[in-house]
N, C-alpha and C. Protein backbone atom coordinates (compact mmCIF):
# COMPACT_ATOMS: atom_id res chain seq x y z
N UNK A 1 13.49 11.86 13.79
CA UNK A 1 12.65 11.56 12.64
C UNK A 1 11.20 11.86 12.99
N UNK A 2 10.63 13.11 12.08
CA UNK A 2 9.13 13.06 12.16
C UNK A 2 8.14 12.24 12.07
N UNK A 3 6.98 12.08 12.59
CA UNK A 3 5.81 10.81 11.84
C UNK A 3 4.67 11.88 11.52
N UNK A 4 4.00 11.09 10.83
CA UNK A 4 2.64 11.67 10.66
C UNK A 4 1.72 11.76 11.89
N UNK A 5 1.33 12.88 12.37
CA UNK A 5 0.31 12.28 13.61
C UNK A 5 -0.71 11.54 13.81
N UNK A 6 -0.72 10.63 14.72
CA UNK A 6 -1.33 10.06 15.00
C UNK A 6 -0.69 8.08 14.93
N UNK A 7 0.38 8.53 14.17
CA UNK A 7 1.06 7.19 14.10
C UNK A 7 1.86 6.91 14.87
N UNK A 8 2.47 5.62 15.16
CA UNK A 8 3.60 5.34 16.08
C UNK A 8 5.12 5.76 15.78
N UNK A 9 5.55 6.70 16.73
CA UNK A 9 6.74 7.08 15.96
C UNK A 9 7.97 6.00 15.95
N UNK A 10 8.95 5.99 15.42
CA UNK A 10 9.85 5.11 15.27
C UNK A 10 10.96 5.19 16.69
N UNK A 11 10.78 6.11 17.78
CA UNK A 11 11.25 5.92 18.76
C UNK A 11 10.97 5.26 19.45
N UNK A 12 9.85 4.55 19.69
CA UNK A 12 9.23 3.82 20.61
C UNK A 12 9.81 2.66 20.37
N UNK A 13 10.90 1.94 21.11
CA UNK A 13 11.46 0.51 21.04
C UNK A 13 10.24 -0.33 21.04
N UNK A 14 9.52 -0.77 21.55
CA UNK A 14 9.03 -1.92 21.66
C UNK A 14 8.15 -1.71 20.48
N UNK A 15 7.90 -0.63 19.59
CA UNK A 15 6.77 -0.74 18.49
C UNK A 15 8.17 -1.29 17.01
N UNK A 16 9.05 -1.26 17.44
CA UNK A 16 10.39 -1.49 16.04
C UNK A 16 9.96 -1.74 15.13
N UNK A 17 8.93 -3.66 15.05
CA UNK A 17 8.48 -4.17 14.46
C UNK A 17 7.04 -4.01 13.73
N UNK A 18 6.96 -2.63 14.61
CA UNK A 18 6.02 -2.24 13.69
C UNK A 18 5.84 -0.91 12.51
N UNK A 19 6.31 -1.79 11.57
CA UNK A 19 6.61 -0.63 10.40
C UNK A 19 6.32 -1.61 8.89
N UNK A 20 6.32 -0.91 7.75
CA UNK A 20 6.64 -1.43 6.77
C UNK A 20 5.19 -2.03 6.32
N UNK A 21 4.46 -2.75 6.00
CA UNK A 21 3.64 -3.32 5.24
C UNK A 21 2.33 -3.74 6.28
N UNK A 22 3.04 -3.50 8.09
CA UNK A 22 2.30 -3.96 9.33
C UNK A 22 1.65 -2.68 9.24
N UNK A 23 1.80 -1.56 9.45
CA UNK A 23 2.13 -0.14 9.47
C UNK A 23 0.78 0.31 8.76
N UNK A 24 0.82 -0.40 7.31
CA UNK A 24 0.40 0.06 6.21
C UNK A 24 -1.04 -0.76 6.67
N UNK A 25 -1.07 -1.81 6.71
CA UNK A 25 -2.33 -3.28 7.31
C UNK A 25 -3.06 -2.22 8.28
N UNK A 26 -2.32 -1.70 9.27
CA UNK A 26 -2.88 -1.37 10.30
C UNK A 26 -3.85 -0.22 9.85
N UNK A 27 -3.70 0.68 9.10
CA UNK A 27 -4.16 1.95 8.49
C UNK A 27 -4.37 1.88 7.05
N UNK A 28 -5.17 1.05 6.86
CA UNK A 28 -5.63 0.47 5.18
C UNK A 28 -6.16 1.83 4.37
N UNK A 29 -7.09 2.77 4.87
CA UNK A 29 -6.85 3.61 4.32
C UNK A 29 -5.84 4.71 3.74
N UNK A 30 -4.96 4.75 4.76
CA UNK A 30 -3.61 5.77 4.09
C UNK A 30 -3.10 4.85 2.85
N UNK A 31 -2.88 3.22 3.60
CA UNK A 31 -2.46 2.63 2.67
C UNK A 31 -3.13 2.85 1.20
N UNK A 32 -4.34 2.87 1.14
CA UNK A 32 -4.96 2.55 -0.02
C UNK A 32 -5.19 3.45 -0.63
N UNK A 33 -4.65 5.07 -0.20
CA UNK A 33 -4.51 6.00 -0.87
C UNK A 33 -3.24 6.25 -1.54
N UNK A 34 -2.23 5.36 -0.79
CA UNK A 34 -0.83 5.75 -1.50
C UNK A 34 -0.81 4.62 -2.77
N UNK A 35 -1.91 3.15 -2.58
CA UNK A 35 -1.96 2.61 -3.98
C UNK A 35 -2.57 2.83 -5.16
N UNK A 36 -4.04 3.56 -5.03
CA UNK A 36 -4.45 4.42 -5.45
C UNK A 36 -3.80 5.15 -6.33
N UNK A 37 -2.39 5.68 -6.17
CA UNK A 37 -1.72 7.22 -6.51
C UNK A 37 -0.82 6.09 -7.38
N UNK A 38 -0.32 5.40 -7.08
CA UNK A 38 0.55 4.47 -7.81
C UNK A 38 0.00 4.02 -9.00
N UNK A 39 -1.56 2.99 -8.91
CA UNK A 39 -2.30 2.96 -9.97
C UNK A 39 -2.34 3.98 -10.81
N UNK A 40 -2.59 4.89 -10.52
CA UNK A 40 -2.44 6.15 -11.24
C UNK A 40 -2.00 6.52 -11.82
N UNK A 41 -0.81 6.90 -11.12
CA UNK A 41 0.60 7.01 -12.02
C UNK A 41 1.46 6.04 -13.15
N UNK A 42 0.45 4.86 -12.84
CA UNK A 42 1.00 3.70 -14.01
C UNK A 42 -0.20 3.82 -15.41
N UNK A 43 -0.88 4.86 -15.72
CA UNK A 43 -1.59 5.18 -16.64
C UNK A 43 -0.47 5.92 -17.45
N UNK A 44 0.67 6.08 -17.19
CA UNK A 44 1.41 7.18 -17.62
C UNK A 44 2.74 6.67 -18.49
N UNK A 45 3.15 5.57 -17.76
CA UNK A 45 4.36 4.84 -17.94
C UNK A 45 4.08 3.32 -16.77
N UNK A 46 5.26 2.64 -17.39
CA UNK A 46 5.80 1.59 -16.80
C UNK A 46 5.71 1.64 -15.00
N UNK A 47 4.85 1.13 -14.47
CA UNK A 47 4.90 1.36 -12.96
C UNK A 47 5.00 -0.13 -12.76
N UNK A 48 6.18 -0.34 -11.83
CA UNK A 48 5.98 -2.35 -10.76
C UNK A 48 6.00 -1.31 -9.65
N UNK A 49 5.40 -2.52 -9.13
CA UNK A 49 5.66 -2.29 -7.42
C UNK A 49 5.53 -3.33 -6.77
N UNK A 50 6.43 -3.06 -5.24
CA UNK A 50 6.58 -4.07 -4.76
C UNK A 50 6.20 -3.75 -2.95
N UNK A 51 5.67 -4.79 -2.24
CA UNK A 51 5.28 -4.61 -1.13
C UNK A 51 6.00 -4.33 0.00
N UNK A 52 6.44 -3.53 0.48
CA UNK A 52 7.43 -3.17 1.74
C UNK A 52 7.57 -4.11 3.04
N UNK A 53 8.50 -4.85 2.72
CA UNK A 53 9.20 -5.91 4.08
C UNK A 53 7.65 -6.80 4.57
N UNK A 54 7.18 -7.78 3.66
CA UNK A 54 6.12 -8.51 3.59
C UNK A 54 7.03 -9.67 4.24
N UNK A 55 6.36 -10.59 5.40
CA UNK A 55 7.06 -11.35 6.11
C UNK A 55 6.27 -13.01 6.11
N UNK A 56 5.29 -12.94 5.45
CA UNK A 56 4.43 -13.97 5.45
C UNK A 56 3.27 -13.63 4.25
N UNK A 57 2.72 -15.11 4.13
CA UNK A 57 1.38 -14.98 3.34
C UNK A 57 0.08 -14.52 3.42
N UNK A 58 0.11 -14.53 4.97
CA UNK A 58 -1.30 -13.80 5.40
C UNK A 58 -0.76 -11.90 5.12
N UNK A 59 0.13 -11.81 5.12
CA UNK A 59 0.47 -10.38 5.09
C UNK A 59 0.19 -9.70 3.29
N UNK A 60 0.81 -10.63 2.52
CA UNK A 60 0.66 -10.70 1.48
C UNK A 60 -1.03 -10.44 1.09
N UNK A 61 -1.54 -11.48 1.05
CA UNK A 61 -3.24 -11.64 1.06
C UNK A 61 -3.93 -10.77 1.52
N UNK A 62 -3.50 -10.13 2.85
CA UNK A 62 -4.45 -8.77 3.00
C UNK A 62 -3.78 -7.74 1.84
N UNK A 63 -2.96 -7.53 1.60
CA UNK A 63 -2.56 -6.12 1.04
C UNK A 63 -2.69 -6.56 -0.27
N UNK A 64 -2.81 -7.75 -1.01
CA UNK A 64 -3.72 -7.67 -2.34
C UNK A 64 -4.85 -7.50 -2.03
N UNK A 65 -5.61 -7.73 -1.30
CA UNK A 65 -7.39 -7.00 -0.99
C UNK A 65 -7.32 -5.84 -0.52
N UNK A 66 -6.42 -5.67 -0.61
CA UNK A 66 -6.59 -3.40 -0.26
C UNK A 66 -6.06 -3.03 -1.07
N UNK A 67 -4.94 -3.74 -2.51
CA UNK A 67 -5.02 -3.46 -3.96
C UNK A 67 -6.40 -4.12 -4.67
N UNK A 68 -6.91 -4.73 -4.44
CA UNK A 68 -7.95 -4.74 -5.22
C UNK A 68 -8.92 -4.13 -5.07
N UNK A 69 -9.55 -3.61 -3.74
CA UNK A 69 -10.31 -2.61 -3.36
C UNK A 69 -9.97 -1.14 -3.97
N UNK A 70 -8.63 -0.87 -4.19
CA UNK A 70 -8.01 0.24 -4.59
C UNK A 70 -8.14 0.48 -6.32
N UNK A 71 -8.18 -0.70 -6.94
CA UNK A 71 -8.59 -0.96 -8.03
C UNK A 71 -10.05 -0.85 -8.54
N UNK A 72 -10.55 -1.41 -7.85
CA UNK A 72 -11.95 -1.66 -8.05
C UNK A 72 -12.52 0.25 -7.52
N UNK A 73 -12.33 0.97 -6.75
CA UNK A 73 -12.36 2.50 -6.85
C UNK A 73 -12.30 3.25 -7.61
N UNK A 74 -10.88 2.80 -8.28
CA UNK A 74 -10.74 3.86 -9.64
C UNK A 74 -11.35 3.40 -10.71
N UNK A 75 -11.93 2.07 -11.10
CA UNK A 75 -12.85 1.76 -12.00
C UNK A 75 -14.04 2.54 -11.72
N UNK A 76 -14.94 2.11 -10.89
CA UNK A 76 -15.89 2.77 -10.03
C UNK A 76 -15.82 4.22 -10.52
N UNK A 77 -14.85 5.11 -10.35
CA UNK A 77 -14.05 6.53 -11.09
C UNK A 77 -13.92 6.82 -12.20
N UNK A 78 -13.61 5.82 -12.82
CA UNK A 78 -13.63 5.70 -14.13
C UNK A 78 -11.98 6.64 -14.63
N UNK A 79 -11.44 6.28 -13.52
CA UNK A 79 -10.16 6.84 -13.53
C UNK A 79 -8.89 5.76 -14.29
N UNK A 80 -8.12 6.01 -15.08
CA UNK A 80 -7.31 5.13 -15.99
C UNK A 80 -6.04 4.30 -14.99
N UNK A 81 -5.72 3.68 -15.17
CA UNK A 81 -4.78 2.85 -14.44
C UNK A 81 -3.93 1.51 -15.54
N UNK A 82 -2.61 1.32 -15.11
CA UNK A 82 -2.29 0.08 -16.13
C UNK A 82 -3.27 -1.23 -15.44
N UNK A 83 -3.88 -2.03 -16.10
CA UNK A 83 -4.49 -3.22 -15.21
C UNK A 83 -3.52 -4.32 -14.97
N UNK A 84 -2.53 -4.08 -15.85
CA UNK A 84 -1.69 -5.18 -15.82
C UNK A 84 -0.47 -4.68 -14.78
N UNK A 85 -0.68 -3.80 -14.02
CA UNK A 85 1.02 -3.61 -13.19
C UNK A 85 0.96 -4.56 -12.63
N UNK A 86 2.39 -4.86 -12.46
CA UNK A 86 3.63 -5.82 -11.86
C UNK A 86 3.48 -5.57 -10.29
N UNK A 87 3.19 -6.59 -9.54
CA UNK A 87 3.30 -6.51 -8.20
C UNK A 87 4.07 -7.70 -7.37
N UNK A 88 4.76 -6.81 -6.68
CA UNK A 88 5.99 -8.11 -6.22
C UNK A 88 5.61 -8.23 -4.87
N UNK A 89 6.37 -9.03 -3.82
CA UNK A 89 6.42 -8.89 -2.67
C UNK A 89 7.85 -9.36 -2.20
């Protein structure tokens, strides 16, 4: 399995646990470009989304402040977005 460079690849046993929403925390920008694109795409149609293998509340709490930062951008942009999408964890 390929990774993006510069990331931890998924061979490395002792990194296992690090994937999924840790992954995403760790690299807030990629992250906040792939929410970004989501916002986006919910200008169009029906978009939920939901947070990838969130294990706690502090995990939760950061990655709504890197959706709201992500939000607060495309306003800033003046770029369209649903305001109301559905966000799970």
């Amino acid at each position: 399995m390929e990774t993006i460079p510069g990331l931890i690849s998924s061979r490395d046993e002792p990194f296992l646990g690090f994937r999924a929403i840790r992954l995403c925390l760790e690299h807030p920008e990629m992250f906040k470009e792939q929410l970004r694109a989501i916002l986006r795409a919910s200008a169009f149609g029906k978009v939920r989304m939901m947070y990838p293998m969130i294990s706690g509340a502090e995990e939760l709490a950061r990655a709504n402040v890197v959706l709201a930062e992500a939000r607060e951008e495309l306003r800033r942009r003046g770029e369209r977005f649903d305001e109301k999408m559905e966000v799970a964890a």
